[in-house]
PDB file of N, CA and C in Angstrom:
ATOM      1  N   UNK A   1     213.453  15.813 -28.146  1.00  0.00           N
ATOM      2  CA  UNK A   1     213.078  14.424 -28.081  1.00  0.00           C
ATOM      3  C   UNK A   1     212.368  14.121 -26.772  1.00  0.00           C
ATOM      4  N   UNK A   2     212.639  14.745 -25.585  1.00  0.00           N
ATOM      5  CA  UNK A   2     212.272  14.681 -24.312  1.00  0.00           C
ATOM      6  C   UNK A   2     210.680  14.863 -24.520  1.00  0.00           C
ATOM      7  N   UNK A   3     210.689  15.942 -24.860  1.00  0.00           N
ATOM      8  CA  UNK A   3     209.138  16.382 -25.517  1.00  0.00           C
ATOM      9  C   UNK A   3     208.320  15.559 -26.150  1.00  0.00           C
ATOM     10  N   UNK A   4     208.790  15.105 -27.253  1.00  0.00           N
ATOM     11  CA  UNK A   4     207.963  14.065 -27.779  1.00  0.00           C
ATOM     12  C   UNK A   4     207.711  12.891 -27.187  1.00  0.00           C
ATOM     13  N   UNK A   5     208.002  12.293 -26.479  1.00  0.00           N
ATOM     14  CA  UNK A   5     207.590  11.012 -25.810  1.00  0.00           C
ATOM     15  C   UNK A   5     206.525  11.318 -25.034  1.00  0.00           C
ATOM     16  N   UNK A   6     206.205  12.256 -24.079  1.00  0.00           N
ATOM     17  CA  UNK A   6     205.058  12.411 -23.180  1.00  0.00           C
ATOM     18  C   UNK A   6     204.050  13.005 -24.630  1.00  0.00           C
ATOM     19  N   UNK A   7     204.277  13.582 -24.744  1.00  0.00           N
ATOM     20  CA  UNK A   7     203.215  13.746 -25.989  1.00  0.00           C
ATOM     21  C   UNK A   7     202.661  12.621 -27.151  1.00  0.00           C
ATOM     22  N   UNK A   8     203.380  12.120 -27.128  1.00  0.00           N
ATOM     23  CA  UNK A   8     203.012  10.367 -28.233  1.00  0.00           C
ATOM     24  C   UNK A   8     202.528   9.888 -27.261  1.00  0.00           C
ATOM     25  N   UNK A   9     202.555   9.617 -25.306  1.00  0.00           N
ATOM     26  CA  UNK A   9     201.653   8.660 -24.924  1.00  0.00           C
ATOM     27  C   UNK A   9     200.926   9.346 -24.723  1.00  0.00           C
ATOM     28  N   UNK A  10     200.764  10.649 -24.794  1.00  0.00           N
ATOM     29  CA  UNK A  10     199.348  11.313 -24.150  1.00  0.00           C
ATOM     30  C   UNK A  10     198.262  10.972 -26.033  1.00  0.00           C
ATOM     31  N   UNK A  11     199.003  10.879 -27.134  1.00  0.00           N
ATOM     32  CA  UNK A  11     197.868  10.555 -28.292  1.00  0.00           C
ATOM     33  C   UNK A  11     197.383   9.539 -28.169  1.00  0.00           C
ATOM     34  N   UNK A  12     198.459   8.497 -27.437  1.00  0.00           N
ATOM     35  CA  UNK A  12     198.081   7.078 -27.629  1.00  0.00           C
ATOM     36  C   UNK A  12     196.852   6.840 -26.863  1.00  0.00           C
ATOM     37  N   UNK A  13     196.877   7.138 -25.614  1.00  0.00           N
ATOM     38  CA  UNK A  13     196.094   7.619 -24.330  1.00  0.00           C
ATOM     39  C   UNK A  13     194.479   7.919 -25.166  1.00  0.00           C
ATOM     40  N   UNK A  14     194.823   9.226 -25.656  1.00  0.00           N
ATOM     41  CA  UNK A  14     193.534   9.527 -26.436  1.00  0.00           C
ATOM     42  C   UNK A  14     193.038   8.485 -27.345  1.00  0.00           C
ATOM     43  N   UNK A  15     193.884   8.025 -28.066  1.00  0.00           N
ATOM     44  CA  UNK A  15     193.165   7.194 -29.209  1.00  0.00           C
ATOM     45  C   UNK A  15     192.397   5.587 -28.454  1.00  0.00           C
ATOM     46  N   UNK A  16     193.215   5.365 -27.287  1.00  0.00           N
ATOM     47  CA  UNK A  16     192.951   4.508 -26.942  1.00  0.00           C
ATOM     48  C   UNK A  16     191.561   4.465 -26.356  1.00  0.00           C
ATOM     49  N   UNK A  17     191.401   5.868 -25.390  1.00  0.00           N
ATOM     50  CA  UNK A  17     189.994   5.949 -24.749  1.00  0.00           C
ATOM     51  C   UNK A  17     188.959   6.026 -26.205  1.00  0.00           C
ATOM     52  N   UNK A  18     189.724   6.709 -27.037  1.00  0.00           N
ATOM     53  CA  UNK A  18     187.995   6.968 -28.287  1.00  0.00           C
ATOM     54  C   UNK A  18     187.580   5.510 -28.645  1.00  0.00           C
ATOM     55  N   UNK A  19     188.587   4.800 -29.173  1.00  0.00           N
ATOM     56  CA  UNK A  19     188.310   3.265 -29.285  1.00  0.00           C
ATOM     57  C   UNK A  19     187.902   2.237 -28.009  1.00  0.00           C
ATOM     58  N   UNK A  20     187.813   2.539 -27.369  1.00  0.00           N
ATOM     59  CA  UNK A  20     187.629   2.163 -25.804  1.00  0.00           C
ATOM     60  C   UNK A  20     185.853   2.218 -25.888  1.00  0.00           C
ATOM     61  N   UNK A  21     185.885   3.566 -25.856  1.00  0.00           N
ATOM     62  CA  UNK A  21     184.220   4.447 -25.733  1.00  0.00           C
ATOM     63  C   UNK A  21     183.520   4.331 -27.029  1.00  0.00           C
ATOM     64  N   UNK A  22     184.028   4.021 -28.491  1.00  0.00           N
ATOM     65  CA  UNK A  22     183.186   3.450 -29.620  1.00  0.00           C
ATOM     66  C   UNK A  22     182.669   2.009 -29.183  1.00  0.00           C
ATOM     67  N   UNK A  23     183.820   1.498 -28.351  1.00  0.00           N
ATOM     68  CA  UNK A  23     183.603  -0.426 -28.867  1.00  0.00           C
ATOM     69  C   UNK A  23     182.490  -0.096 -27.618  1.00  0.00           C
ATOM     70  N   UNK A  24     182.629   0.132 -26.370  1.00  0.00           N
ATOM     71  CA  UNK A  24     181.148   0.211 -25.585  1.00  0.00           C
ATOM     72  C   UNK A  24     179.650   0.478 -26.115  1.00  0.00           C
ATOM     73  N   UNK A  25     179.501   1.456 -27.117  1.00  0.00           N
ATOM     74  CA  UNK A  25     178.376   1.913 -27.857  1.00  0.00           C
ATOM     75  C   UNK A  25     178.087   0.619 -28.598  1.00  0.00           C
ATOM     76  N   UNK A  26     178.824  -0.463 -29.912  1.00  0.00           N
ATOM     77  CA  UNK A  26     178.503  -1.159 -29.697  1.00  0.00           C
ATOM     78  C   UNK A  26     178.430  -2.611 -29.257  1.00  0.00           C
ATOM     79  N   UNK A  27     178.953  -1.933 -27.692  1.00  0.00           N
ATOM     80  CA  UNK A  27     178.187  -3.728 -26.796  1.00  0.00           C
ATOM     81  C   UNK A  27     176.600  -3.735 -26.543  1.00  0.00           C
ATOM     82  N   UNK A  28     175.865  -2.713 -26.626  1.00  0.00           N
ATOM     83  CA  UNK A  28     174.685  -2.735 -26.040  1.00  0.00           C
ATOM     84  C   UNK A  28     174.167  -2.481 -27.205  1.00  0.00           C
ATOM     85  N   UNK A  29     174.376  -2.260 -28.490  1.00  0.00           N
ATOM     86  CA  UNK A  29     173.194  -2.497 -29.634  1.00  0.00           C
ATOM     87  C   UNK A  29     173.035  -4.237 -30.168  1.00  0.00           C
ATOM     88  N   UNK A  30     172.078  -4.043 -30.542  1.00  0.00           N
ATOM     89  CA  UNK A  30     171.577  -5.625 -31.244  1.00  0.00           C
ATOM     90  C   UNK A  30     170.788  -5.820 -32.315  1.00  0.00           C
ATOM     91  N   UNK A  31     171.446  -6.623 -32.670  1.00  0.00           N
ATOM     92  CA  UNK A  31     171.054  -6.560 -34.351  1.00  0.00           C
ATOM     93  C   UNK A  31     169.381  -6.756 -34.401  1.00  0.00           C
ATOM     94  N   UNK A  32     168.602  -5.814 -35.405  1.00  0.00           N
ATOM     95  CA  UNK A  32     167.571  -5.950 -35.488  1.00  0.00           C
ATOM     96  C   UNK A  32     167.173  -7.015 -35.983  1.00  0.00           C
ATOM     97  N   UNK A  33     165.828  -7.595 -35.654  1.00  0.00           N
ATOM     98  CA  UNK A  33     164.655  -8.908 -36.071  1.00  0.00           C
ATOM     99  C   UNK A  33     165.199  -8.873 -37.541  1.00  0.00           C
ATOM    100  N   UNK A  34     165.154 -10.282 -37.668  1.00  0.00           N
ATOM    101  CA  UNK A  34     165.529 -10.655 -39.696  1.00  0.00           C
ATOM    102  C   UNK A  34     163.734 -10.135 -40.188  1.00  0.00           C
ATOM    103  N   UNK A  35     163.062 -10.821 -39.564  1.00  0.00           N
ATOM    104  CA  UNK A  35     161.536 -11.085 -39.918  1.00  0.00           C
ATOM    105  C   UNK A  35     160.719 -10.972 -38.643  1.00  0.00           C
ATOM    106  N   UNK A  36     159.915  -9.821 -38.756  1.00  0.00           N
ATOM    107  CA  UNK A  36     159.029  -9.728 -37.909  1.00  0.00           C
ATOM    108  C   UNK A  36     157.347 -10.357 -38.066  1.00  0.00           C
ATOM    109  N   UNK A  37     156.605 -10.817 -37.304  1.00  0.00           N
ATOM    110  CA  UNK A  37     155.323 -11.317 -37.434  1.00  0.00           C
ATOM    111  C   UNK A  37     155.146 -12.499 -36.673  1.00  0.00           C
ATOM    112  N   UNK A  38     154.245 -13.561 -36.875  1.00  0.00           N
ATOM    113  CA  UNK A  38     154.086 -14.958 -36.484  1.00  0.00           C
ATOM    114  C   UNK A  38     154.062 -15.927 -36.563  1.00  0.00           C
ATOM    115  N   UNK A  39     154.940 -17.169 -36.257  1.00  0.00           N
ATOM    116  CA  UNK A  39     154.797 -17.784 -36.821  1.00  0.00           C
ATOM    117  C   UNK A  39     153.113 -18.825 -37.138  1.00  0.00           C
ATOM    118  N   UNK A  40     153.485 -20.070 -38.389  1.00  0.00           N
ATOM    119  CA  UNK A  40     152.605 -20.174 -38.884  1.00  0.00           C
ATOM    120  C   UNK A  40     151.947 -21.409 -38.206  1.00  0.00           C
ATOM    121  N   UNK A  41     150.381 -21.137 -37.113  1.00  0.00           N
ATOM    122  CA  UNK A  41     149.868 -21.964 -36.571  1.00  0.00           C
ATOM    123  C   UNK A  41     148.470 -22.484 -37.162  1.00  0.00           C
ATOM    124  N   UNK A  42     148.184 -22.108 -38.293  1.00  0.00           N
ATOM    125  CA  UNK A  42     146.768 -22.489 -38.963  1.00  0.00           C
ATOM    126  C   UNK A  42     147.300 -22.808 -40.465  1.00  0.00           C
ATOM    127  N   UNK A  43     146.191 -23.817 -40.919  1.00  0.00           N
ATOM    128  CA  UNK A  43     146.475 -24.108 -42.415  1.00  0.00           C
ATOM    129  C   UNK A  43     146.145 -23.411 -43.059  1.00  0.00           C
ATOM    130  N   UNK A  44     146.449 -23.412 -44.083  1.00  0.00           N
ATOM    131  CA  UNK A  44     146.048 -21.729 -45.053  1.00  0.00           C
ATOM    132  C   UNK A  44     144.530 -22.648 -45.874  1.00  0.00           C
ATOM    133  N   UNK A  45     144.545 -23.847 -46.020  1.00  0.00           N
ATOM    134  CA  UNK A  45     143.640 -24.239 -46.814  1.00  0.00           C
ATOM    135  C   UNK A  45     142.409 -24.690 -46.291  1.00  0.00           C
ATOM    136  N   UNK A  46     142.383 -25.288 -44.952  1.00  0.00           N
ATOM    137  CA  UNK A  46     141.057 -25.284 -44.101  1.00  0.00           C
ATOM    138  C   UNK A  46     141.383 -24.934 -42.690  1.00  0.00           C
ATOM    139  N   UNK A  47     142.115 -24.275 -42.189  1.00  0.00           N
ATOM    140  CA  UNK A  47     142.258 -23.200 -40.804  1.00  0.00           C
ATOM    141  C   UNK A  47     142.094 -24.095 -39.967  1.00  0.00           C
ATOM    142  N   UNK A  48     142.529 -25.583 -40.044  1.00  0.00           N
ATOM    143  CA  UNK A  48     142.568 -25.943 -38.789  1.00  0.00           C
ATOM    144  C   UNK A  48     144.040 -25.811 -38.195  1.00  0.00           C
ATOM    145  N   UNK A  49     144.367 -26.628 -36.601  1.00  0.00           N
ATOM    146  CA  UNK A  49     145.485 -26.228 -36.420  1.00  0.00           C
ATOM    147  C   UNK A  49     146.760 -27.156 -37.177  1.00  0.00           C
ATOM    148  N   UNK A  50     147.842 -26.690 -37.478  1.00  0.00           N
ATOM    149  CA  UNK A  50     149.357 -27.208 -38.171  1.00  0.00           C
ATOM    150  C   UNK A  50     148.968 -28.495 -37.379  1.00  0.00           C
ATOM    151  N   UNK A  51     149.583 -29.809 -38.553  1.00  0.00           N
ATOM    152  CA  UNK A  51     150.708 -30.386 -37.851  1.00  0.00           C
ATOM    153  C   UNK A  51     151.626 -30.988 -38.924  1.00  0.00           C
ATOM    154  N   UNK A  52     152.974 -30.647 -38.298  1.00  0.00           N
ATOM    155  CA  UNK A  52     154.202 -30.482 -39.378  1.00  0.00           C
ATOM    156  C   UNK A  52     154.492 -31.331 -40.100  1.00  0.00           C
ATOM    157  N   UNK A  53     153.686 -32.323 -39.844  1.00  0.00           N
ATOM    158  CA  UNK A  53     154.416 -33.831 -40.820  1.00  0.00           C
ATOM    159  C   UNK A  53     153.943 -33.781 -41.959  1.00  0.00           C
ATOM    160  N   UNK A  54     152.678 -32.560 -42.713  1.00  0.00           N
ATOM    161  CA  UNK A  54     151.878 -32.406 -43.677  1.00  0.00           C
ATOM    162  C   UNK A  54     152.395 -30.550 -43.911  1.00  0.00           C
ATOM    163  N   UNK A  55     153.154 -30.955 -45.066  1.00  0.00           N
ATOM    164  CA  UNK A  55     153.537 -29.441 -45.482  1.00  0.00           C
ATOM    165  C   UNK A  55     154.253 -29.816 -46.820  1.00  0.00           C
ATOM    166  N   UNK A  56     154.291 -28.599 -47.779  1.00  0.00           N
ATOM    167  CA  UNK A  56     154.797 -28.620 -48.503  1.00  0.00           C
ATOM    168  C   UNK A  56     155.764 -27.076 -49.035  1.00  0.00           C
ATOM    169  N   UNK A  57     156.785 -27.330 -50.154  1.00  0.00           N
ATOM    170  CA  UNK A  57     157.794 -26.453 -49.719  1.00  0.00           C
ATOM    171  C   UNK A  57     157.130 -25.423 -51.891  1.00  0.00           C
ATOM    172  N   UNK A  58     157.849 -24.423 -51.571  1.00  0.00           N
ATOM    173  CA  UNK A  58     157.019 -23.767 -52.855  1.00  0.00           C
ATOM    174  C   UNK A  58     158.055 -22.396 -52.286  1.00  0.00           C
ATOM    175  N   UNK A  59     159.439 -22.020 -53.719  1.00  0.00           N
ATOM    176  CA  UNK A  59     159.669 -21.411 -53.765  1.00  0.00           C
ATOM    177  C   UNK A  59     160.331 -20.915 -52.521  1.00  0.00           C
ATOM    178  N   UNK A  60     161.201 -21.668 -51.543  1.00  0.00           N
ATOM    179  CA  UNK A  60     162.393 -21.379 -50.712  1.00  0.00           C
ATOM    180  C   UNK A  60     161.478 -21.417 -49.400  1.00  0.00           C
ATOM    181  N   UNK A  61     159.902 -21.739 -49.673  1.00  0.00           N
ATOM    182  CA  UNK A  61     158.929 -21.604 -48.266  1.00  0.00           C
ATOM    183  C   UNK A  61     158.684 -22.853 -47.827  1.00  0.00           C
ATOM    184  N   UNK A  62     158.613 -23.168 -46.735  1.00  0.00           N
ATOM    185  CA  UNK A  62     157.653 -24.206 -46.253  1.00  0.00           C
ATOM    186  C   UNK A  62     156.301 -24.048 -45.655  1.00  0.00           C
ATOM    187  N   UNK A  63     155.293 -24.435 -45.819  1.00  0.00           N
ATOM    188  CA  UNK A  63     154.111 -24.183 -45.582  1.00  0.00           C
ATOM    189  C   UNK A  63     153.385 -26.002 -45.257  1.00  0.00           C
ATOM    190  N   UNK A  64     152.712 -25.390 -44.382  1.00  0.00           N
ATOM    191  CA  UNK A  64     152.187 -26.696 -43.172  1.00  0.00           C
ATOM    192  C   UNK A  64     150.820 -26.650 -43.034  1.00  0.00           C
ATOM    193  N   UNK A  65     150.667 -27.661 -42.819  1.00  0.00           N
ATOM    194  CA  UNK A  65     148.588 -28.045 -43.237  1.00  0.00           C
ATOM    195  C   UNK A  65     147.793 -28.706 -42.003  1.00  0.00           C
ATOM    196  N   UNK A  66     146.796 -29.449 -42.280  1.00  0.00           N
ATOM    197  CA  UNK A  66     146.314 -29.649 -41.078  1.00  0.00           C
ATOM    198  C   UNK A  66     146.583 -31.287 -41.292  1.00  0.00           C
ATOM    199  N   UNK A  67     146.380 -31.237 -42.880  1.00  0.00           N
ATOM    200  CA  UNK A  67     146.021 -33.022 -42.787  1.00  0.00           C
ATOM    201  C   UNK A  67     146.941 -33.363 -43.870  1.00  0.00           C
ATOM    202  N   UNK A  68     146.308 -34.997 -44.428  1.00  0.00           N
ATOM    203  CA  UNK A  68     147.553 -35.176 -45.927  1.00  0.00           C
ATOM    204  C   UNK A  68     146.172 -34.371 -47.067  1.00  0.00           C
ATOM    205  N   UNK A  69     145.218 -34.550 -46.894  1.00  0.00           N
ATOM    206  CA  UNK A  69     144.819 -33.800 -48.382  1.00  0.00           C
ATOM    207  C   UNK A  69     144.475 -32.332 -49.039  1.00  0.00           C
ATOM    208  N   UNK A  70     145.496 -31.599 -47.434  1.00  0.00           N
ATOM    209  CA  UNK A  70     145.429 -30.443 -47.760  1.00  0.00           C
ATOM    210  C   UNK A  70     147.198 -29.301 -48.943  1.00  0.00           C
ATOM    211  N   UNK A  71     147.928 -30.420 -48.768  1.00  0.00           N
ATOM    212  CA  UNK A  71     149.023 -30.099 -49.590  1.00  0.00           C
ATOM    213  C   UNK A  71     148.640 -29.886 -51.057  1.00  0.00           C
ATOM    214  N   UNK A  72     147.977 -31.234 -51.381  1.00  0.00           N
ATOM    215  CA  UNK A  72     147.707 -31.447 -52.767  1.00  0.00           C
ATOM    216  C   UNK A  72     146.795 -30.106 -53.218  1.00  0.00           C
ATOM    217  N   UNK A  73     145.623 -29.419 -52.344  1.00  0.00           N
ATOM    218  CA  UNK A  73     144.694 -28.589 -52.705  1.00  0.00           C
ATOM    219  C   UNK A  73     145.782 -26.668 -52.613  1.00  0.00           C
ATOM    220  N   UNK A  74     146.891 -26.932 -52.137  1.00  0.00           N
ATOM    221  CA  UNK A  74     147.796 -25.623 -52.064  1.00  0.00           C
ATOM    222  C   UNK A  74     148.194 -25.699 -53.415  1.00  0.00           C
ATOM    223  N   UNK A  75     148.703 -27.091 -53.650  1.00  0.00           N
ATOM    224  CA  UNK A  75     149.746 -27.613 -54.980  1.00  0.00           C
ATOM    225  C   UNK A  75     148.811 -26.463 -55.966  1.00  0.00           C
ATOM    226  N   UNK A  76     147.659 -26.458 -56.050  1.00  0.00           N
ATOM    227  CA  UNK A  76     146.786 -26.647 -57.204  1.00  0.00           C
ATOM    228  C   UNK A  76     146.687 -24.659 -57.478  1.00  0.00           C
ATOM    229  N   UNK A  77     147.132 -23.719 -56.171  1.00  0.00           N
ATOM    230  CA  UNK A  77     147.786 -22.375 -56.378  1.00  0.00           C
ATOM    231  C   UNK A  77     148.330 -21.940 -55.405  1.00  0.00           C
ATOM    232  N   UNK A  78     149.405 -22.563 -55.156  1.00  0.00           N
ATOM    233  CA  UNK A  78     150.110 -21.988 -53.803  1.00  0.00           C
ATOM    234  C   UNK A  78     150.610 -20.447 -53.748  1.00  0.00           C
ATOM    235  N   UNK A  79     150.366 -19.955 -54.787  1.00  0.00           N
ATOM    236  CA  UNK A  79     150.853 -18.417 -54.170  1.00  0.00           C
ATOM    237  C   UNK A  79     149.733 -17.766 -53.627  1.00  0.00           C
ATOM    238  N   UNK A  80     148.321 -17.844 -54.185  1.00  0.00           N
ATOM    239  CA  UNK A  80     147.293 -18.019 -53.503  1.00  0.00           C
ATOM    240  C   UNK A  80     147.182 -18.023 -52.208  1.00  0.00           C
ATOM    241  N   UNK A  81     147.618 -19.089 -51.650  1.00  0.00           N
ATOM    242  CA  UNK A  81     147.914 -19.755 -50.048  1.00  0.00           C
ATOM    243  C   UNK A  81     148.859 -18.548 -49.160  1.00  0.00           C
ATOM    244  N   UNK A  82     149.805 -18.439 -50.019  1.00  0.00           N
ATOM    245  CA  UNK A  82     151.094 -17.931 -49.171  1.00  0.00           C
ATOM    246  C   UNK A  82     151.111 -16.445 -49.774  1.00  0.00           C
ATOM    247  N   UNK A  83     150.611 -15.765 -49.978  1.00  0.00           N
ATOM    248  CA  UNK A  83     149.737 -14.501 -49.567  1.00  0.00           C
ATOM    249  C   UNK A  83     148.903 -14.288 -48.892  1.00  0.00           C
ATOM    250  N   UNK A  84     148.165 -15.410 -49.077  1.00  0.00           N
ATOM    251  CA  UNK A  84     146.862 -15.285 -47.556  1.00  0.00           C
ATOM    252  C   UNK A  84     147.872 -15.312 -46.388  1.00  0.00           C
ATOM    253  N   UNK A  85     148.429 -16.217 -46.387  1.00  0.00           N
ATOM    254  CA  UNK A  85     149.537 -16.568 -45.057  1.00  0.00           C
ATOM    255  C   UNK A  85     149.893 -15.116 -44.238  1.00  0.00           C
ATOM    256  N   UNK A  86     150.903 -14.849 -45.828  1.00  0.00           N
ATOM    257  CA  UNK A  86     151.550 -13.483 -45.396  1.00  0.00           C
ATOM    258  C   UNK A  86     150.864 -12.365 -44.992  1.00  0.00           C
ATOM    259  N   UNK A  87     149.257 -12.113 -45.858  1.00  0.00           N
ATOM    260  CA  UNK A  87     148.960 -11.143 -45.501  1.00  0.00           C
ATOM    261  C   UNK A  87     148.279 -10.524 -44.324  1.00  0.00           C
ATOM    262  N   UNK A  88     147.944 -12.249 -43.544  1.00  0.00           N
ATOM    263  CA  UNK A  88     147.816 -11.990 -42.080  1.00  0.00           C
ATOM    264  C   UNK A  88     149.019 -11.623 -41.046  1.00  0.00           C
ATOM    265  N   UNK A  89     150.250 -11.764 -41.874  1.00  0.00           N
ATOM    266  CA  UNK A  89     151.100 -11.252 -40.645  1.00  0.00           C
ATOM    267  C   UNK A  89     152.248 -12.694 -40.106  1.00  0.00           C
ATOM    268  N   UNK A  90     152.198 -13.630 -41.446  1.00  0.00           N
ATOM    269  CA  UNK A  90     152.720 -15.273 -40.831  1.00  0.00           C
ATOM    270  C   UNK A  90     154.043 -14.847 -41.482  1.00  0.00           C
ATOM    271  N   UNK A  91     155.198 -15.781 -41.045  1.00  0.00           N
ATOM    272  CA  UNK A  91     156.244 -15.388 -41.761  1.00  0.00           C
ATOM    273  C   UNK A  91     156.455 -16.998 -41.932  1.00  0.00           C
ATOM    274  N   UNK A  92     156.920 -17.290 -42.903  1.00  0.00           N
ATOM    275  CA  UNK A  92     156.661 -18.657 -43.250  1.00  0.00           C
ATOM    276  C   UNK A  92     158.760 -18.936 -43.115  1.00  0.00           C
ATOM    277  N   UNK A  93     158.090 -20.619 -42.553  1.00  0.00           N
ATOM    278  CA  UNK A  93     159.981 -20.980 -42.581  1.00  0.00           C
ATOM    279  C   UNK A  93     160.174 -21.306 -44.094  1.00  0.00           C
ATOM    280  N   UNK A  94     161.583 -21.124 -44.003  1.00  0.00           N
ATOM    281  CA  UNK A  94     162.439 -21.224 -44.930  1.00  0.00           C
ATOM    282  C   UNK A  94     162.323 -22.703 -45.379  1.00  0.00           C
ATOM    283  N   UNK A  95     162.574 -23.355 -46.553  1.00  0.00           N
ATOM    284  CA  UNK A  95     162.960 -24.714 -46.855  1.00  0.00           C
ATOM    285  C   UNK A  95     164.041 -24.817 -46.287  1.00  0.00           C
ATOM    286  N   UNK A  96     164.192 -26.141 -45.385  1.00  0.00           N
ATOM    287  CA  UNK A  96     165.634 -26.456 -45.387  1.00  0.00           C
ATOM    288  C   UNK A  96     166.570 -26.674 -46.318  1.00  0.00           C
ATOM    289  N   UNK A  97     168.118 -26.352 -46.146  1.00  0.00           N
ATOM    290  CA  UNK A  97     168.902 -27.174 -47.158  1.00  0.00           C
ATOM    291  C   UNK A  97     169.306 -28.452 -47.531  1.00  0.00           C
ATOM    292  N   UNK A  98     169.172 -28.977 -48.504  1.00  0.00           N
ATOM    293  CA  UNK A  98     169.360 -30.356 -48.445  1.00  0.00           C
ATOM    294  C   UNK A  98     170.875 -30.862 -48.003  1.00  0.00           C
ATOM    295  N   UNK A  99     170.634 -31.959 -46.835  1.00  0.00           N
ATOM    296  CA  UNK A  99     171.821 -32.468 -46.335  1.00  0.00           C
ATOM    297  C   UNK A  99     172.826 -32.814 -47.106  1.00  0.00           C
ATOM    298  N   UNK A 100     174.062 -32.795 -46.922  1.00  0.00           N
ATOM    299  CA  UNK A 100     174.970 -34.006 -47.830  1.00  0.00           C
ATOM    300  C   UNK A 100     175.830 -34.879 -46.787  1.00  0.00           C
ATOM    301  N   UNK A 101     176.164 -36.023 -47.874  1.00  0.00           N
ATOM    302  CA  UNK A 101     176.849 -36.750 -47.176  1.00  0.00           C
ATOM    303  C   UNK A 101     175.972 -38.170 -47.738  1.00  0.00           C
TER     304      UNK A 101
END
C-alpha cells in the first residue's frame, strides 16, 4: 500500500501536465474567418457608391444600392446581381432576424 500512493500521485502528476500542455496548444489557435472577401461598397446595378438606407434582402442576403430606383431594377433578377457581387470577391450581409416583442 506504501507503494501505491507515490505511484497514483506520480500518474496524477502526469495526467495533469498532458492536460496542462493540450489546453496551452489550444490557447493560441483561433478559429478560422466564417467568410473571407469584401465587404459590399458598390451597387451591383449602377456601381456607384452604397448607401444603406436603399437595399434589398433576396434569399437570407442583403444587398445595398446607390439610390431608391436601383432595388426595384435587382427585384427584376437578383441572382443576376448577387453573382456579379460574389463573383468579384463581395460577401454579402446576412438579412437580419426579425425582432420580437
Amino acid at each position: 500500500m506504501r507503494r501505491s500512493v507515490p505511484r497514483l500521485l506520480c500518474a496524477a502528476l502526469v495526467l495533469a501536465a498532458v492536460a496542462i500542455v493540450a489546453g496551452c496548444d489550444q490557447q493560441g489557435a483561433q478559429a478560422p474567418a466564417a467568410t473571407k472577401g469584401t465587404p459590399q461598397t458598390t451597387c451591383p446595378v449602377m456601381g456607384g457608391k452604397i448607401d444603406k438606407q436603399f437595399f434589398a434582402d433576396h434569399e437570407g442576403k442583403r444587398v445595398y444600392f446607390c439610390c431608391e430606383g436601383c432595388p426595384e431594377t435587382f427585384k427584376k433578377d437578383p441572382a443576376k446581381y448577387i453573382k456579379q457581387l460574389e463573383d468579384a470577391g463581395v460577401v454579402l450581409e446576412r438579412t437580419p432576424a426579425p425582432r420580437r416583442g
